[in-house]
C-alpha atoms as a PDB file:
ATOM      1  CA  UNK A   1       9.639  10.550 -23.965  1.00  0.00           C
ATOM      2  CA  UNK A   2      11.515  13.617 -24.076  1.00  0.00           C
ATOM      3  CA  UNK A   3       8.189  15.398 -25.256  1.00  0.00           C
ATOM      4  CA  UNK A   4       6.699  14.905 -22.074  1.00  0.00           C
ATOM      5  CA  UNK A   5      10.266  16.206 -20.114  1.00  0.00           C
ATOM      6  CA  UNK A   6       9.306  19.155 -21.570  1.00  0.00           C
ATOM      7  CA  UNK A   7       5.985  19.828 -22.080  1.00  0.00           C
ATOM      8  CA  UNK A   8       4.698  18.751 -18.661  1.00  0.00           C
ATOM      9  CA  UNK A   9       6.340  21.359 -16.803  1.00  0.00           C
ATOM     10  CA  UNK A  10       6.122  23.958 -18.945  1.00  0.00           C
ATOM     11  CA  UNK A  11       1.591  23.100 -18.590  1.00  0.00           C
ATOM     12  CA  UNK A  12       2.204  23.137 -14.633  1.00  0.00           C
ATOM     13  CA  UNK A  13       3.688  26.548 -14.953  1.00  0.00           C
ATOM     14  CA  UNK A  14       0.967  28.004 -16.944  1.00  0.00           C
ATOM     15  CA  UNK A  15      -1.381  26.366 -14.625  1.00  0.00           C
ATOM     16  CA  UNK A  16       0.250  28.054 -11.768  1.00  0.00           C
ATOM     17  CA  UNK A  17       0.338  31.566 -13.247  1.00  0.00           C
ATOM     18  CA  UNK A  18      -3.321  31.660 -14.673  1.00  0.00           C
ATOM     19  CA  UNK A  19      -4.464  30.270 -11.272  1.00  0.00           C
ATOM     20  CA  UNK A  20      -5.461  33.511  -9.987  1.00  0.00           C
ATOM     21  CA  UNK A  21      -7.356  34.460 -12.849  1.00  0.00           C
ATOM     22  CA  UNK A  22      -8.932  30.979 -13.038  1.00  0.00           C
ATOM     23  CA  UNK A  23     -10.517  31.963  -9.158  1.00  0.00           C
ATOM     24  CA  UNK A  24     -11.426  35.428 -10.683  1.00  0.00           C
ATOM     25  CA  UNK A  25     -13.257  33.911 -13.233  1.00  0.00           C
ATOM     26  CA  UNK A  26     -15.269  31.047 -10.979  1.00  0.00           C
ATOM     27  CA  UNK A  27     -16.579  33.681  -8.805  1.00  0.00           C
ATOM     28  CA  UNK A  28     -18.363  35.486 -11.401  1.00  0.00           C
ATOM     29  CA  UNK A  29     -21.226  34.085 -12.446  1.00  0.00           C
ATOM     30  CA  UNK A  30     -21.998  35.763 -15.896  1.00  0.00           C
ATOM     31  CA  UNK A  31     -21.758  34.609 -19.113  1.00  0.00           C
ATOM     32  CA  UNK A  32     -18.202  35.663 -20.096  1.00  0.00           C
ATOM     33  CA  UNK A  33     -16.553  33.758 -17.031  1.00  0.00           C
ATOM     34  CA  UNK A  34     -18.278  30.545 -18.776  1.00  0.00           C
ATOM     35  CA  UNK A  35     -16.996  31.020 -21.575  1.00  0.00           C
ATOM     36  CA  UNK A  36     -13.375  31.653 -21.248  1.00  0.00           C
ATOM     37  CA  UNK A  37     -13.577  28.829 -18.622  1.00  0.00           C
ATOM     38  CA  UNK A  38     -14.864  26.677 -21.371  1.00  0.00           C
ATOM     39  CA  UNK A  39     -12.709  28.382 -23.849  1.00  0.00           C
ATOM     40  CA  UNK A  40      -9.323  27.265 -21.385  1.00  0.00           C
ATOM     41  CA  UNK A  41     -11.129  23.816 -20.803  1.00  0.00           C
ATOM     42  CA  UNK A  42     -10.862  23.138 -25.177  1.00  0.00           C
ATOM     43  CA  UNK A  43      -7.622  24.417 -25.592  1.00  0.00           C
ATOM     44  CA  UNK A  44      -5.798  22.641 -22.656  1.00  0.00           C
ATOM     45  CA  UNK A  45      -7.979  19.583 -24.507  1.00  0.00           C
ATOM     46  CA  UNK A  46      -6.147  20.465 -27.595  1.00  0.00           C
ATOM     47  CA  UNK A  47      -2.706  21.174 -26.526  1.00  0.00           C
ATOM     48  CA  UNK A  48      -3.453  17.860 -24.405  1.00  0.00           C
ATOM     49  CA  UNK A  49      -4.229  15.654 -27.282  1.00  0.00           C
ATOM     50  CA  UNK A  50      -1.669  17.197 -29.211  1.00  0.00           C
ATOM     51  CA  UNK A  51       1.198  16.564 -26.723  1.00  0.00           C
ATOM     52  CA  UNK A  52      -0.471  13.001 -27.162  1.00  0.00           C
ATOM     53  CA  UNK A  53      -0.303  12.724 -30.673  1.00  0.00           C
ATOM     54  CA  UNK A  54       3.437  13.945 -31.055  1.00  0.00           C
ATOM     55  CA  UNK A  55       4.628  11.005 -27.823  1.00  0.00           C
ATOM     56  CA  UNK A  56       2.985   8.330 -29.660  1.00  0.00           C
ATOM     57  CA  UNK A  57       3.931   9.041 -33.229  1.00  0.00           C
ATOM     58  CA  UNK A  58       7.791   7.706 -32.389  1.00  0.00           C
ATOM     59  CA  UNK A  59       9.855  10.316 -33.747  1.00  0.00           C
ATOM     60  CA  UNK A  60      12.936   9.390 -35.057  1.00  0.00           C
ATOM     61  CA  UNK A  61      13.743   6.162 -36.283  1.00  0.00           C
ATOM     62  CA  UNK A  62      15.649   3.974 -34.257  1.00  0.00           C
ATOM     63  CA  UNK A  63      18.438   1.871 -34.680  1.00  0.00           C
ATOM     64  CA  UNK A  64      17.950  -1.302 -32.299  1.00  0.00           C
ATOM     65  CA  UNK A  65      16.527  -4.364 -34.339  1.00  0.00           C
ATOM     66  CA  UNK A  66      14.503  -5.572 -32.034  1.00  0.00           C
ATOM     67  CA  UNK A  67      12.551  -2.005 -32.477  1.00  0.00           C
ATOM     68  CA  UNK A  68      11.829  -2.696 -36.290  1.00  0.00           C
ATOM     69  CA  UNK A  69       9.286  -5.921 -34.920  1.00  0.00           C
ATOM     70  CA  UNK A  70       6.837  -3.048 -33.042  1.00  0.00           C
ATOM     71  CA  UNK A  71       5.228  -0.174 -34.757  1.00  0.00           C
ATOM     72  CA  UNK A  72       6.445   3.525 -33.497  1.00  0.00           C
ATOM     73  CA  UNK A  73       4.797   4.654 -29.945  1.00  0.00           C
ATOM     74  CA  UNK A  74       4.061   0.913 -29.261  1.00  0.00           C
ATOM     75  CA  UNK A  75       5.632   0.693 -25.342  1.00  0.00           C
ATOM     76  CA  UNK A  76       3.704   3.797 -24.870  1.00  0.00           C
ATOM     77  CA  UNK A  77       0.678   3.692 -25.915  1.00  0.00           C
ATOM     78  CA  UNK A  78       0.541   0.107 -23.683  1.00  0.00           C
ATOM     79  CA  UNK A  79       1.770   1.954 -20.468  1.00  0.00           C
ATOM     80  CA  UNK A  80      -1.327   4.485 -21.231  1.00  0.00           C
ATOM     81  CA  UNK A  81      -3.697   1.456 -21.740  1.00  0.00           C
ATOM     82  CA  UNK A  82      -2.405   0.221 -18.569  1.00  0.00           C
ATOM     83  CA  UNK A  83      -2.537   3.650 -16.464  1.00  0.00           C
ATOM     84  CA  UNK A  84      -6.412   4.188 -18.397  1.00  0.00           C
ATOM     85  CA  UNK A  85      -7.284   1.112 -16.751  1.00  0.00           C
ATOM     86  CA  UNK A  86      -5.510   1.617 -13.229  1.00  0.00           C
ATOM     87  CA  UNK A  87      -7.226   4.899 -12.959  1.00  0.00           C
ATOM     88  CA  UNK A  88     -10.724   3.835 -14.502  1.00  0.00           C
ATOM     89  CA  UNK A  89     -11.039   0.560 -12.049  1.00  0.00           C
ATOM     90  CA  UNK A  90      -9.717   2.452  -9.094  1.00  0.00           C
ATOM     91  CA  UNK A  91     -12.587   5.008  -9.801  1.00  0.00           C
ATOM     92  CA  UNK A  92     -15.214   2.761  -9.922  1.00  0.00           C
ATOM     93  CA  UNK A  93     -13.986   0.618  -6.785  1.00  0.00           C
ATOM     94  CA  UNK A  94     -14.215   3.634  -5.166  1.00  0.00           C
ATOM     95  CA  UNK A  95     -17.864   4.971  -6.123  1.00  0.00           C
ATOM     96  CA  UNK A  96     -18.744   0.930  -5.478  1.00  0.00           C
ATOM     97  CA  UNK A  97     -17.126   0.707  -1.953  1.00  0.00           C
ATOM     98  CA  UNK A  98     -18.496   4.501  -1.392  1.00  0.00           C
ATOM     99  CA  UNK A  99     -21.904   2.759  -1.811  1.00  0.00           C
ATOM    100  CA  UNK A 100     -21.983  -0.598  -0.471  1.00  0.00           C
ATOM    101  CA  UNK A 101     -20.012   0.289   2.402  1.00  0.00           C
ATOM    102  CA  UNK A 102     -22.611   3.397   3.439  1.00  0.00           C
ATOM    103  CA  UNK A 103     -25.205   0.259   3.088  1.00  0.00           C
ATOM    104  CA  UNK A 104     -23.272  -2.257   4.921  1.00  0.00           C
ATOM    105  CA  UNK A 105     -22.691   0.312   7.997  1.00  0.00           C
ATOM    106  CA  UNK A 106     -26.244   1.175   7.780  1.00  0.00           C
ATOM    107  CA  UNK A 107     -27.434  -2.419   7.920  1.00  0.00           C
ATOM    108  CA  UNK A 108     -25.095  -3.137  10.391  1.00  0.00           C
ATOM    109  CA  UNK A 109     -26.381  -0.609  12.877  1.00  0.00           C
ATOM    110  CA  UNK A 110     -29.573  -2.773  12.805  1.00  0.00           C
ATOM    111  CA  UNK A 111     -28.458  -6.726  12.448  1.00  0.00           C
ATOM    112  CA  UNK A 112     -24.584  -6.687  13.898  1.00  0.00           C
ATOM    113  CA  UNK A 113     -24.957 -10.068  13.217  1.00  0.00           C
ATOM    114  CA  UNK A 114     -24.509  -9.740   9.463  1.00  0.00           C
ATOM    115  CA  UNK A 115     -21.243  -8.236   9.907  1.00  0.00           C
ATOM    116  CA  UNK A 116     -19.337 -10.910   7.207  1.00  0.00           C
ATOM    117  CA  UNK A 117     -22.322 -10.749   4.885  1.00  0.00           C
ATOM    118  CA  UNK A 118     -21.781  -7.274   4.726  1.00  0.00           C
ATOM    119  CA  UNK A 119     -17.770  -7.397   4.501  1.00  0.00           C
ATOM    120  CA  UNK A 120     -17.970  -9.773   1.475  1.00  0.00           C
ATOM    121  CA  UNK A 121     -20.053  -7.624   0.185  1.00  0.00           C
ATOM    122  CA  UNK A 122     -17.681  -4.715   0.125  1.00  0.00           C
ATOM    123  CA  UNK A 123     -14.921  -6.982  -0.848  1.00  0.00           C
ATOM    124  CA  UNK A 124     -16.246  -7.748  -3.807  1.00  0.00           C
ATOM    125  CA  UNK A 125     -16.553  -4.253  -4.798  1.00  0.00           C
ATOM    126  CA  UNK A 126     -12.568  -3.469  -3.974  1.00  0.00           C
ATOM    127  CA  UNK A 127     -12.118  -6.691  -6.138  1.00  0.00           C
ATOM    128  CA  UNK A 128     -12.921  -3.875  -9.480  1.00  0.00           C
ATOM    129  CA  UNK A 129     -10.005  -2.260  -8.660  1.00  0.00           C
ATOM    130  CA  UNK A 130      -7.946  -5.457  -8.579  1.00  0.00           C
ATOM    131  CA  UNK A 131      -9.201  -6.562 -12.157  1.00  0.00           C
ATOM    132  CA  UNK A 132      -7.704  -2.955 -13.238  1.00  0.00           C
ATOM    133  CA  UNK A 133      -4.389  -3.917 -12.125  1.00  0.00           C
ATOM    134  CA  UNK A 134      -4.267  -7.028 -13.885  1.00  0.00           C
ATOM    135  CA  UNK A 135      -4.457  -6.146 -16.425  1.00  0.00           C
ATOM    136  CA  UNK A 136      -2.459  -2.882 -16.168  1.00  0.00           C
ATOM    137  CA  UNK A 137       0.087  -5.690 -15.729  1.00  0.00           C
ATOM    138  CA  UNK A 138      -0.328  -7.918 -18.517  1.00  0.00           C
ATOM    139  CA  UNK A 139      -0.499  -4.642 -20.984  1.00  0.00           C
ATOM    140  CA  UNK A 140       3.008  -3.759 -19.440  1.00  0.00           C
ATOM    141  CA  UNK A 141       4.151  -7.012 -19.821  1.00  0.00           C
ATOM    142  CA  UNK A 142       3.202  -6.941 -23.625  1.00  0.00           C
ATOM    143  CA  UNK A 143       5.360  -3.789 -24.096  1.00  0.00           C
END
């Protein structure tokens, strides 16, 4: 835990201090500017994945022994699972609602009638972002 004390300020202040170069680079449009963009975009994947790799590999050992029953990085590798699948299933209730609500407001401009057709409809699309949770829950729960 204390990895990401550290290390997740210390990214928001690079970000912050390369920002103006990052807008220098998106207005050009020639070869270079791609690739140091992509060249920033693989090593913030890196330092990302690394940052990842040192959080869930535990550290020290512990000397609760209730700790000895789950592997090292166990409670947090769950509470990613369960923020992975928040974020995924709020994404994709959003691109669904986007959708069938445009639809629904189209096809209610023509047949008003069909106004609860149209809201169940939608509903079932937010319901994606409900299964998400759920089971954001139960992987907390497990943790």
């Amino acid at each position: 835990m204390i990895t990401w004390l550290i290390a997740l300020p210390a990214v928001a202040a690079a970000h912050f201090a390369l920002r103006p170069l990052l807008r220098r680079l998106v207005r050009r449009r020639d070869r270079a500017a791609l690739r140091w963009l992509l060249g920033g975009n693989v090593l913030l994947l890196g330092g990302a994945l690394a940052l990842l790799v040192v959080a869930l590999s535990g550290g020290a050992a512990r000397a609760a022994p209730e700790a000895a029953a789950h592997p090292a990085g166990y409670g947090s590798a769950a509470l990613i699972g369960a923020a992975v699948a928040v974020a995924g299933s709020t994404i994709g209730a959003g691109i669904a609602v986007a959708y069938t609500g445009a639809a629904a407001l189209a096809m209610m401009s023509e047949r008003p009638e069909l106004f609860g057709r149209a809201m169940v409809i939608v509903g079932l699309a937010e319901g994606i972002a409900i299964y998400g949770l759920v089971v954001a829950v139960l992987l907390i729960g497990k943790s």
